[in-house]
N, C-alpha and C. Protein backbone atom coordinates (compact mmCIF):
# COMPACT_ATOMS: atom_id res chain seq x y z
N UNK A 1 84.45 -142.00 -21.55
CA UNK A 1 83.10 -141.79 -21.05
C UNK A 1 82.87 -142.71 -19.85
N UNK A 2 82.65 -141.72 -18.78
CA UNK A 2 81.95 -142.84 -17.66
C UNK A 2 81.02 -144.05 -18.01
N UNK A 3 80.87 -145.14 -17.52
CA UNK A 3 79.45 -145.89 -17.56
C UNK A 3 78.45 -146.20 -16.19
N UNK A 4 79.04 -145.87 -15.03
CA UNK A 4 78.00 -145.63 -14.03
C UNK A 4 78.79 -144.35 -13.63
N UNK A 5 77.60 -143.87 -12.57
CA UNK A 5 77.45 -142.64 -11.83
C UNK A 5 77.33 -142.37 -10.46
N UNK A 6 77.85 -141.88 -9.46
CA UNK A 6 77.31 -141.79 -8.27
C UNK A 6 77.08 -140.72 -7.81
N UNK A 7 76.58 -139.76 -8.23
CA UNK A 7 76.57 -138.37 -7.72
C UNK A 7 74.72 -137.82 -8.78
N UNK A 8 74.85 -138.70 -9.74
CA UNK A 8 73.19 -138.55 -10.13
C UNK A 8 73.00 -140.23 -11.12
N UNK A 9 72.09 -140.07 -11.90
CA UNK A 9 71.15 -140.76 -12.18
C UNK A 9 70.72 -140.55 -13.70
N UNK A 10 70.70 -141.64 -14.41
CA UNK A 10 70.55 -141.32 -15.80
C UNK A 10 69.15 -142.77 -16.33
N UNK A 11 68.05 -142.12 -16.76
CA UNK A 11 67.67 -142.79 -17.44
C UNK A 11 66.87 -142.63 -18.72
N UNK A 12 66.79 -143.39 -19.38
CA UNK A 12 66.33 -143.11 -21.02
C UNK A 12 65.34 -143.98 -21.36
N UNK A 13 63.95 -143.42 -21.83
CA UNK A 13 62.89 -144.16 -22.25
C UNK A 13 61.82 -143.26 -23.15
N UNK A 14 61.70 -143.68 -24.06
CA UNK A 14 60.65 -143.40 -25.04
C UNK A 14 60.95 -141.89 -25.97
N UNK A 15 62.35 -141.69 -26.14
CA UNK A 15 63.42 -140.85 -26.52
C UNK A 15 63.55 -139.65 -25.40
N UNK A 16 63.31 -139.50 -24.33
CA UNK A 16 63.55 -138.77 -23.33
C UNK A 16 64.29 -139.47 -22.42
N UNK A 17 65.77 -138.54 -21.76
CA UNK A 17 66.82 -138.47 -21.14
C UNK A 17 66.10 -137.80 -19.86
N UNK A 18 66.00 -138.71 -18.83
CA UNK A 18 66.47 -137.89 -17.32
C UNK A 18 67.25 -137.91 -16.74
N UNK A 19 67.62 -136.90 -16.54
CA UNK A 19 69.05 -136.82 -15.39
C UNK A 19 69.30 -136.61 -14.22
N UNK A 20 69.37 -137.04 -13.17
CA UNK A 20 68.82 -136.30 -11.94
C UNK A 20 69.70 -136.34 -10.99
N UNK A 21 70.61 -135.14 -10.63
CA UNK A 21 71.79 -135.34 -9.35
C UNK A 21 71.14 -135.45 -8.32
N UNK A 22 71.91 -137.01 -7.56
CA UNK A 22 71.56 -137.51 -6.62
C UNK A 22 72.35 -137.16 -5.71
N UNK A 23 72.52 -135.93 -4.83
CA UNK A 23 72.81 -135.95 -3.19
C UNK A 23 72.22 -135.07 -2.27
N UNK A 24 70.71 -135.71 -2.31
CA UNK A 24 69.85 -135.17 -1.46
C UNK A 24 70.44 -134.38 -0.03
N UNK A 25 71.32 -135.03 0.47
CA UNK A 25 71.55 -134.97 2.10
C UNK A 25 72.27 -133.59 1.66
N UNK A 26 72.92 -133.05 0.60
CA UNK A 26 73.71 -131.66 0.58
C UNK A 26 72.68 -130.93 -0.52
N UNK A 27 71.25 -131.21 -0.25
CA UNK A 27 70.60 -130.51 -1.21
C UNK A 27 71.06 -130.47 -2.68
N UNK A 28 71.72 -131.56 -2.91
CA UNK A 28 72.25 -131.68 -4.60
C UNK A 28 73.14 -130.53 -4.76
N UNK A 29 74.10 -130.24 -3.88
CA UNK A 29 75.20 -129.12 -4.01
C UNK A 29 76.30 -129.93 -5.09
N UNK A 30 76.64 -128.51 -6.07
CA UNK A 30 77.47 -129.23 -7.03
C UNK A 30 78.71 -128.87 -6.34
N UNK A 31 79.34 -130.38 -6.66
CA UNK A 31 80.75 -130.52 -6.26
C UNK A 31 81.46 -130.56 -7.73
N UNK A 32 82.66 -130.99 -7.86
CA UNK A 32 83.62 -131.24 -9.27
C UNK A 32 83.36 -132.57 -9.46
N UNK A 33 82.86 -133.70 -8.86
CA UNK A 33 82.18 -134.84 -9.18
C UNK A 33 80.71 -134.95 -9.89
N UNK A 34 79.92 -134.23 -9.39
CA UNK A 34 78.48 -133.86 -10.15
C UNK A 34 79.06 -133.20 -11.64
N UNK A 35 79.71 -132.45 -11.48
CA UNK A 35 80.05 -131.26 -12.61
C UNK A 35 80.52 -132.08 -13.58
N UNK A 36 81.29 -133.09 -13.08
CA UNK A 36 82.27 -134.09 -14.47
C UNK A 36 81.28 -135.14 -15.02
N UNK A 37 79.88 -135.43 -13.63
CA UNK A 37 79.29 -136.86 -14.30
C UNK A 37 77.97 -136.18 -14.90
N UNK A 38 77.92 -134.54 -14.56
CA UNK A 38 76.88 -133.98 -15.59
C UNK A 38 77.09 -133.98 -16.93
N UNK A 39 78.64 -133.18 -16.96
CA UNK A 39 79.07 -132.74 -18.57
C UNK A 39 79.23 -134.32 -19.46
N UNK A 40 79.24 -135.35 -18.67
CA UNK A 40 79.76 -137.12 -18.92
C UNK A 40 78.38 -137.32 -19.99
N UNK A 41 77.36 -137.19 -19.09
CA UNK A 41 76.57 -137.63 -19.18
C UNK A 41 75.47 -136.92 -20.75
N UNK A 42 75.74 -136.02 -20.57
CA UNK A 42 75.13 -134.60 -21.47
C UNK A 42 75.89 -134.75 -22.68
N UNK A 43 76.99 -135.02 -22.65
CA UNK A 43 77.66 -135.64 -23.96
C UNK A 43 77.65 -137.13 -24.98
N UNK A 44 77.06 -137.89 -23.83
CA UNK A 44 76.34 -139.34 -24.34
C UNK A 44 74.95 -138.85 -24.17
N UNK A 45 74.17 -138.11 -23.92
CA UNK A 45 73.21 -137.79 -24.92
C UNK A 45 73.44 -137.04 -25.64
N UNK A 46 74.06 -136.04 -26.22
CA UNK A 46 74.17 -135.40 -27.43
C UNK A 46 74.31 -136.18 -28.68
N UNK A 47 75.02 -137.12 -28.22
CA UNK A 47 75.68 -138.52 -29.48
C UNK A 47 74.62 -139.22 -29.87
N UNK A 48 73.69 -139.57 -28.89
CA UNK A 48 72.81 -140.47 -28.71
C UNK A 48 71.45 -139.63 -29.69
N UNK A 49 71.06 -140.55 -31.28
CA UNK A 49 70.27 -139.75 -32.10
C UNK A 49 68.96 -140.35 -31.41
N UNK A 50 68.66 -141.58 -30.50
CA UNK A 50 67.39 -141.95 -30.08
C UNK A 50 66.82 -141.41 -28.75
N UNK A 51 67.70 -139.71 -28.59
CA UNK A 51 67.15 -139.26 -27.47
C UNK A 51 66.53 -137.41 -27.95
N UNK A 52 65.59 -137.50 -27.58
CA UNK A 52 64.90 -136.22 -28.54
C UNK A 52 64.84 -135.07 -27.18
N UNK A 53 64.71 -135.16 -26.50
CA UNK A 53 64.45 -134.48 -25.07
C UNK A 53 64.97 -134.87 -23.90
N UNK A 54 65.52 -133.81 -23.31
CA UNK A 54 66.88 -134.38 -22.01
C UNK A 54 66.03 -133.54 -20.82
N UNK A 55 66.12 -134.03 -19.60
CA UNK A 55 65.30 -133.34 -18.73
C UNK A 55 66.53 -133.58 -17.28
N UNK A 56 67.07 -132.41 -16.49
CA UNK A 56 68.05 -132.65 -15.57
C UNK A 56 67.26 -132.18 -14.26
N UNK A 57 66.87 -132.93 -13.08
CA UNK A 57 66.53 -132.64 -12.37
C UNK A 57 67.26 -132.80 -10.73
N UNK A 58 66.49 -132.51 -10.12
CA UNK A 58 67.41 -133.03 -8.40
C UNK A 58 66.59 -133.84 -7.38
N UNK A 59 67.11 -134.45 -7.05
CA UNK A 59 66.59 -136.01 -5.67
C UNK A 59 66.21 -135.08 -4.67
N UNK A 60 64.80 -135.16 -3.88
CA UNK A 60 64.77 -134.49 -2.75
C UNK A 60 64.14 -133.03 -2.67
N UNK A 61 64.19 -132.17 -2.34
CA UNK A 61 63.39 -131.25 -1.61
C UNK A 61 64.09 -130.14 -2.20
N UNK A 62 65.67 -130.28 -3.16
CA UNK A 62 65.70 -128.92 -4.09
C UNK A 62 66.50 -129.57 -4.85
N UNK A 63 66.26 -128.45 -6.26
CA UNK A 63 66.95 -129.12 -7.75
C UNK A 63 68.83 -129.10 -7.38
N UNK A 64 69.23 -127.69 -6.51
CA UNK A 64 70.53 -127.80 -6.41
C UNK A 64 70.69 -126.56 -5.19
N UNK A 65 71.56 -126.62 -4.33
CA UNK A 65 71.97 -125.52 -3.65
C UNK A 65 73.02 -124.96 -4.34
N UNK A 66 73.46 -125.02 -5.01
CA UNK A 66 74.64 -123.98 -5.64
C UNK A 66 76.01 -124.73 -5.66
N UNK A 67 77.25 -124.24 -5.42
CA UNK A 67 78.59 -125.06 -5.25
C UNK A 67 78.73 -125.37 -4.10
N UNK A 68 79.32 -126.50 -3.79
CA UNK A 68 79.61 -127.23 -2.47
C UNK A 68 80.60 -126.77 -1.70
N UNK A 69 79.91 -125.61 -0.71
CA UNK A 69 80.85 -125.22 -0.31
C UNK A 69 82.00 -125.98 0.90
N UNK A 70 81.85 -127.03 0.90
CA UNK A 70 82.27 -127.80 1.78
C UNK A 70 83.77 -128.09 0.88
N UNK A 71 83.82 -128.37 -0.07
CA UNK A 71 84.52 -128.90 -1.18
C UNK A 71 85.61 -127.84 -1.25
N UNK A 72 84.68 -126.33 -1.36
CA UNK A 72 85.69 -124.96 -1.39
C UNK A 72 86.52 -124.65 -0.31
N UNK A 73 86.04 -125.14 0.69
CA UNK A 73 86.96 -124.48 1.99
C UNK A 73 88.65 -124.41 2.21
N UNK A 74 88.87 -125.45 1.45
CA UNK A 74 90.49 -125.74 1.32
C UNK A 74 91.29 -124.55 0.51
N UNK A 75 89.98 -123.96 -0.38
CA UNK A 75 90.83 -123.01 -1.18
C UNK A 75 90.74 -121.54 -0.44
């Protein structure tokens, strides 16, 4: 299990989980880094019995543009 993140943001208070992918500047486009520190993250709250409500949001001006297509071009 990861323990920090750089692609979003995790915090926990009063049994609610927020999650929030942080890369505003690509409109929070998921790359295979977001994707691994989402599923990371979503699995230490599942474990976690002092979290009752998980809330995943996005930094900035949209929740997500879709896949990064910057990331795809190679393929």
């Amino acid at each position: 299990m990861m323990s920090t993140y750089d692609t979003i943001t995790f915090e926990h208070s009063n049994r609610i989980a927020l999650v929030t992918i942080n890369r505003p500047d690509s409109l929070n486009a998921l790359n295979q880094q977001v994707m691994a520190e989402v599923a990371d993250v979503f699995a230490r709250i599942d474990r976690d019995k002092d979290i009752a409500v998980s809330v995943l949001t996005g930094e900035g001006r949209a929740f997500a543009a879709g896949a990064d297509i910057k990331e795809m071009q190679p393929q």
